[in-house]
N, C-alpha and C. Protein backbone atom coordinates (compact mmCIF):
# COMPACT_ATOMS: atom_id res chain seq x y z
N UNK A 1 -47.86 25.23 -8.96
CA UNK A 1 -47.57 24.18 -7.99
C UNK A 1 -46.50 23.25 -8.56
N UNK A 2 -45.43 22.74 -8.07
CA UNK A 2 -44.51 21.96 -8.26
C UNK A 2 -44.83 20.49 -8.45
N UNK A 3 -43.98 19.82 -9.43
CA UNK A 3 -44.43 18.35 -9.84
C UNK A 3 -43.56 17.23 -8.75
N UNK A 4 -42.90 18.28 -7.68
CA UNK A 4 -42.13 17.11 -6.63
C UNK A 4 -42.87 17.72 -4.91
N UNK A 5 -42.71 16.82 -4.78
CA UNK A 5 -42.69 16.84 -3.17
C UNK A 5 -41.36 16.94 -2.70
N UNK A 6 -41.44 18.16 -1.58
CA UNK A 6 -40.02 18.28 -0.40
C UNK A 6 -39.98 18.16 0.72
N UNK A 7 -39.03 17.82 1.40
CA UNK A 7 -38.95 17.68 2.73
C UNK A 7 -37.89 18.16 2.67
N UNK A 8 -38.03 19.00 4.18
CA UNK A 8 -37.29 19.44 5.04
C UNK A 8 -35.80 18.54 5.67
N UNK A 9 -34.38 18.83 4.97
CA UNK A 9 -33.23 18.04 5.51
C UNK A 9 -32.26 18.78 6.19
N UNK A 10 -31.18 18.50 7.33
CA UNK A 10 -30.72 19.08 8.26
C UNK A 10 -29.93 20.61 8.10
N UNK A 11 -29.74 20.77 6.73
CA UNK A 11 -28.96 21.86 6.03
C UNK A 11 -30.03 22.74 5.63
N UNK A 12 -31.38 22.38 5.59
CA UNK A 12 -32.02 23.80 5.42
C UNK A 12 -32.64 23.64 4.05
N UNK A 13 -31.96 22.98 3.52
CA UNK A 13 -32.63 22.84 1.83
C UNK A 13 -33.65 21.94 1.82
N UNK A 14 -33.83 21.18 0.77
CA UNK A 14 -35.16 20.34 0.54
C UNK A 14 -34.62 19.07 -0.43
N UNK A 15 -35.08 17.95 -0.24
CA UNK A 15 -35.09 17.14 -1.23
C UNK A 15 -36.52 17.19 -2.04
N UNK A 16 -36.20 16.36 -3.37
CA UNK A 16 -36.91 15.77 -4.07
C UNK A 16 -37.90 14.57 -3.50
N UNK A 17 -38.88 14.41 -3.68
CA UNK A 17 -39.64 13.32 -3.38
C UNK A 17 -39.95 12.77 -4.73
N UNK A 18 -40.00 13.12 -6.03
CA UNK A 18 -40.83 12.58 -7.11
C UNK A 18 -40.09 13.60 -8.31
N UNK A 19 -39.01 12.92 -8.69
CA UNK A 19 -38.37 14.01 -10.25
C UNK A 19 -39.28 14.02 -11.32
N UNK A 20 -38.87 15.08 -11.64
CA UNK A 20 -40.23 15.81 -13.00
C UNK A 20 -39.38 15.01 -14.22
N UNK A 21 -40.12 14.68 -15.03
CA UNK A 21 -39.38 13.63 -16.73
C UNK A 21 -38.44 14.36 -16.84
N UNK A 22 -38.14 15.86 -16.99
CA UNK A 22 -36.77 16.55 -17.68
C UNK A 22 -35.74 16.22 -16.92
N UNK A 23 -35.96 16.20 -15.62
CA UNK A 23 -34.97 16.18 -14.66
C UNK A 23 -34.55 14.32 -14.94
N UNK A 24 -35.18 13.74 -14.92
CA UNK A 24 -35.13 12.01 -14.80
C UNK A 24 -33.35 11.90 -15.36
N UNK A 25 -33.05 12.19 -16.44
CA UNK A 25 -31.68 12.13 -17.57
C UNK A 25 -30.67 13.38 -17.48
N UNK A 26 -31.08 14.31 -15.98
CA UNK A 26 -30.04 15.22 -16.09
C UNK A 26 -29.04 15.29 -15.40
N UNK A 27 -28.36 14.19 -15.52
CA UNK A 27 -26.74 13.83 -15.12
C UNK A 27 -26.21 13.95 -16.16
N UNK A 28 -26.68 13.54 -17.33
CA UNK A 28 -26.23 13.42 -18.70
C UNK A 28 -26.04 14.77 -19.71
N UNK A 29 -24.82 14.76 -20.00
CA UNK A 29 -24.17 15.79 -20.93
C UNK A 29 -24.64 15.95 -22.06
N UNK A 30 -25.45 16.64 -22.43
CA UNK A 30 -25.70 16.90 -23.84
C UNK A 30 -27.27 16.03 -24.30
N UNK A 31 -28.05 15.90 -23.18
CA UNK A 31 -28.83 14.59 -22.76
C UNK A 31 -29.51 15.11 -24.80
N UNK A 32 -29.57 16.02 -25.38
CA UNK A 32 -30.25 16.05 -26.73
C UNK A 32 -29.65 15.40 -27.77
N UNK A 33 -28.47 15.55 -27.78
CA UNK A 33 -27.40 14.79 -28.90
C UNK A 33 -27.24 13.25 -28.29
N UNK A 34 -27.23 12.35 -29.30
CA UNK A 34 -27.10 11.17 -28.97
C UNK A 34 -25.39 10.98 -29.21
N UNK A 35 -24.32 11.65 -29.30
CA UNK A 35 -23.11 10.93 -29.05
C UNK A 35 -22.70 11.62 -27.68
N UNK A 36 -23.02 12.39 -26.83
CA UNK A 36 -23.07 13.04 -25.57
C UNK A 36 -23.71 11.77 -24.76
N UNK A 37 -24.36 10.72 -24.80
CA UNK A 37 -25.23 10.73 -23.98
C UNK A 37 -24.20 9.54 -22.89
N UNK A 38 -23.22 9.07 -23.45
CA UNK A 38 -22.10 8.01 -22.44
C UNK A 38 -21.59 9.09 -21.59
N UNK A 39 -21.58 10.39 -21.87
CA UNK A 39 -20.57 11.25 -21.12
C UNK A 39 -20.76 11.55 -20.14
N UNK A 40 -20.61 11.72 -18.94
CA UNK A 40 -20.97 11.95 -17.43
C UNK A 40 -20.35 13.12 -17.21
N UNK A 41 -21.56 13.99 -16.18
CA UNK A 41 -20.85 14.99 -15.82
C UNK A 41 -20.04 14.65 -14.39
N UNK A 42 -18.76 15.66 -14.22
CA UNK A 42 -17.97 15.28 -13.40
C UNK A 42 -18.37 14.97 -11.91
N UNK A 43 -19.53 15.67 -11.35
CA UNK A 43 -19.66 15.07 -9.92
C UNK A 43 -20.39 13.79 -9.81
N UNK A 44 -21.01 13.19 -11.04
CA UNK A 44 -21.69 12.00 -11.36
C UNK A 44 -19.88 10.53 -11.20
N UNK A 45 -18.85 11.16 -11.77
CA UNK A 45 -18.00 10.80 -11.62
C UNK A 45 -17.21 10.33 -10.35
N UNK A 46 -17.29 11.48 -9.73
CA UNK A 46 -16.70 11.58 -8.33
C UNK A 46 -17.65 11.09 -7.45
N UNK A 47 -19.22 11.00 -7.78
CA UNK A 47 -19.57 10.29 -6.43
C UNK A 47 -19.28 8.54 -7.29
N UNK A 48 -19.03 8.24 -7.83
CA UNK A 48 -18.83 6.68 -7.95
C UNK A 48 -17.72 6.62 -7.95
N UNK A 49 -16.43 7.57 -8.15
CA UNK A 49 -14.92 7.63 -7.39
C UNK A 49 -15.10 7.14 -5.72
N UNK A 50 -15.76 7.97 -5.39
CA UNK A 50 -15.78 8.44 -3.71
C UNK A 50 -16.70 6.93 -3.44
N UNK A 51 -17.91 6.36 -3.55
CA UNK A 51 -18.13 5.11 -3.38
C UNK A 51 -17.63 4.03 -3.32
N UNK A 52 -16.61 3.99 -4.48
CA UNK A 52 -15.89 2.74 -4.85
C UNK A 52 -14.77 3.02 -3.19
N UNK A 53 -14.32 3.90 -3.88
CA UNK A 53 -13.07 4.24 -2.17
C UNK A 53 -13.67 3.97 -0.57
N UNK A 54 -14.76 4.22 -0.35
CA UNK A 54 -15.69 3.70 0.52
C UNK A 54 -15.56 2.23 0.71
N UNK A 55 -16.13 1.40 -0.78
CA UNK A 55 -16.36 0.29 -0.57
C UNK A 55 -14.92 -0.74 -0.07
N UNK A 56 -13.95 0.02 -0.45
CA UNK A 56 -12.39 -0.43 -0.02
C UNK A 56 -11.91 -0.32 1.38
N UNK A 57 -12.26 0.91 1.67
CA UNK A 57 -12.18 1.74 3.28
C UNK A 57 -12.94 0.32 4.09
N UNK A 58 -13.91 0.28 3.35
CA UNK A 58 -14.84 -1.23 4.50
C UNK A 58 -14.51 -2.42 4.60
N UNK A 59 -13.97 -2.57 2.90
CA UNK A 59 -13.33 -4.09 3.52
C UNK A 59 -12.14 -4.14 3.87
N UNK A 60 -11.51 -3.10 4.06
CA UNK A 60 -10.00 -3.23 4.63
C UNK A 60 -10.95 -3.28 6.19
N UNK A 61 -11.88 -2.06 6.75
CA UNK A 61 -12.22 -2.64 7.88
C UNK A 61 -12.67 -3.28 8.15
N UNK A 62 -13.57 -4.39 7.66
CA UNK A 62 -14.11 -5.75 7.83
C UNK A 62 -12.94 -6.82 7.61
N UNK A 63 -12.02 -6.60 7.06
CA UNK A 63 -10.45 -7.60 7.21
C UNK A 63 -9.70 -7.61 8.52
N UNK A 64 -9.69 -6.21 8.96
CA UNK A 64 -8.96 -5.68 10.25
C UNK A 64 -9.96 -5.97 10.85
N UNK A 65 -11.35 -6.14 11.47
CA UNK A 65 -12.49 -6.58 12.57
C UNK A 65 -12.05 -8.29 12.28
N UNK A 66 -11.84 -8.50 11.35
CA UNK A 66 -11.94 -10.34 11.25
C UNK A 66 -10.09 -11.10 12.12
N UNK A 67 -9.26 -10.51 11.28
CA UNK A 67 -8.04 -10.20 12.24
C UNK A 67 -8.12 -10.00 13.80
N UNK A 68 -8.69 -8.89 14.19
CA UNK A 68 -8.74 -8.18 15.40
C UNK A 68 -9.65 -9.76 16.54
N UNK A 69 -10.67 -10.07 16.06
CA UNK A 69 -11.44 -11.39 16.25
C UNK A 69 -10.53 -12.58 16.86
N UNK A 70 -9.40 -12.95 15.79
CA UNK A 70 -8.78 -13.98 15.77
C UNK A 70 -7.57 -13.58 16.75
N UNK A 71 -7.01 -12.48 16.82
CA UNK A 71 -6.16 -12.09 17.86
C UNK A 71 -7.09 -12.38 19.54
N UNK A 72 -7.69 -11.78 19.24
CA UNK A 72 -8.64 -11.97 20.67
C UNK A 72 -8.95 -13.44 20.95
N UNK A 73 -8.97 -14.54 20.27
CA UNK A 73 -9.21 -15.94 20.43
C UNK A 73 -8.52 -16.32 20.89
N UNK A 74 -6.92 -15.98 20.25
CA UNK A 74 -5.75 -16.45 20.63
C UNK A 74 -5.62 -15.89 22.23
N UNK A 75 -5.46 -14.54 22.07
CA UNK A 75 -5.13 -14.27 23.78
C UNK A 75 -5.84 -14.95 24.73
N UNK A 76 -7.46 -15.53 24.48
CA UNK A 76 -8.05 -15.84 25.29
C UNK A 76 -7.19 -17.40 25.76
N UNK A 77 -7.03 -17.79 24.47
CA UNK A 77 -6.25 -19.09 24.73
C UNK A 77 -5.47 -19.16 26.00
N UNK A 78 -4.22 -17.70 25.34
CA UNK A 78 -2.70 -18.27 26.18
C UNK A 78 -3.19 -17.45 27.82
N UNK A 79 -4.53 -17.14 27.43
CA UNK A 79 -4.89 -16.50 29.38
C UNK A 79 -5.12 -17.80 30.13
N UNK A 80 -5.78 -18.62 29.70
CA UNK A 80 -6.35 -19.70 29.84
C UNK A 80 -5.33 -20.68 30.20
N UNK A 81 -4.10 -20.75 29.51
CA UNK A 81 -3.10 -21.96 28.72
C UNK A 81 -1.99 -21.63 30.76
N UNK A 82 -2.15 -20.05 30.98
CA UNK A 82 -1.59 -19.23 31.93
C UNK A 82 -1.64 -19.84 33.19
N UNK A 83 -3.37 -19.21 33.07
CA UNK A 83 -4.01 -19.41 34.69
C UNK A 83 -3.76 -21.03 34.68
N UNK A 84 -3.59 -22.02 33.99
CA UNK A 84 -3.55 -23.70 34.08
C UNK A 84 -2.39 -23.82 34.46
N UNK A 85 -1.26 -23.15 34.08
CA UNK A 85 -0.32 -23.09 34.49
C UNK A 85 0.45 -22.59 36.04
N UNK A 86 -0.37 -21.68 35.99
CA UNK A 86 -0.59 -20.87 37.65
C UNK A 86 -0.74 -21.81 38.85
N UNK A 87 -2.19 -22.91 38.04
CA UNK A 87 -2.43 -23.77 39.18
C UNK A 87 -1.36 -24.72 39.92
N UNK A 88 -0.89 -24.94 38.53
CA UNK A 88 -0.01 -25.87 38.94
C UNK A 88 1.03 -26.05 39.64
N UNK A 89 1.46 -24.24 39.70
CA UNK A 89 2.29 -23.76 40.15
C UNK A 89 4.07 -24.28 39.56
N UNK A 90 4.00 -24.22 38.26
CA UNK A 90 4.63 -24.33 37.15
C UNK A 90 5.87 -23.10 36.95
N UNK A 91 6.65 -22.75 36.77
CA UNK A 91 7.07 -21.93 36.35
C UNK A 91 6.97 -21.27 34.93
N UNK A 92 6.18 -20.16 34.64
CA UNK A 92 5.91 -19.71 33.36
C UNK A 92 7.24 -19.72 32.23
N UNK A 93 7.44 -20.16 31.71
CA UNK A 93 8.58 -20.01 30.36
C UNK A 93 7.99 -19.07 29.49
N UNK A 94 9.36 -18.37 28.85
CA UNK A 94 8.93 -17.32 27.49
C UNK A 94 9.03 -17.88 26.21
């Protein structure tokens, strides 16, 4: 009998529910030798490459949603600044 629990995920395979002690340190290169043990293996690498790039991807889009916000304030303005103008029957200037 196995020391993890699995569940069923959309690809057919299984996760982990509960890692067995050997497994706990096996990202780590050489996890027996102690000058191996800073060394990362490469997809341990690339998913904190690929995260960090994520975390950039978001705040460029949380900069562009905060932008996009303030454009929309403004237009509401000069719709507003418009129709007052309309009433008055003003001639619009550019």
């Amino acid at each position: 009998m196995p020391m993890w629990d699995s569940q069923d995920v959309p690809c057919g395979s299984i996760t982990k529910e509960v890692a067995d002690e050997e497994d706990t340190y096996d990202y780590l290169l050489g996890k027996d030798t102690s000058y191996a043990k800073t060394m990362r293996q490469p997809w341990v690498m690339g998913m904190q490459q690929e995260v960090e790039r994520l975390k950039e991807r978001f705040h460029e889009q949380e900069k562009l949603l905060r932008e996009c916000e303030a454009l929309k304030g403004q237009v509401r303005m000069l719709l507003m600044r418009v129709a007052e103008l309309e009433k008055r029957n003003l001639p619009v200037s550019n």
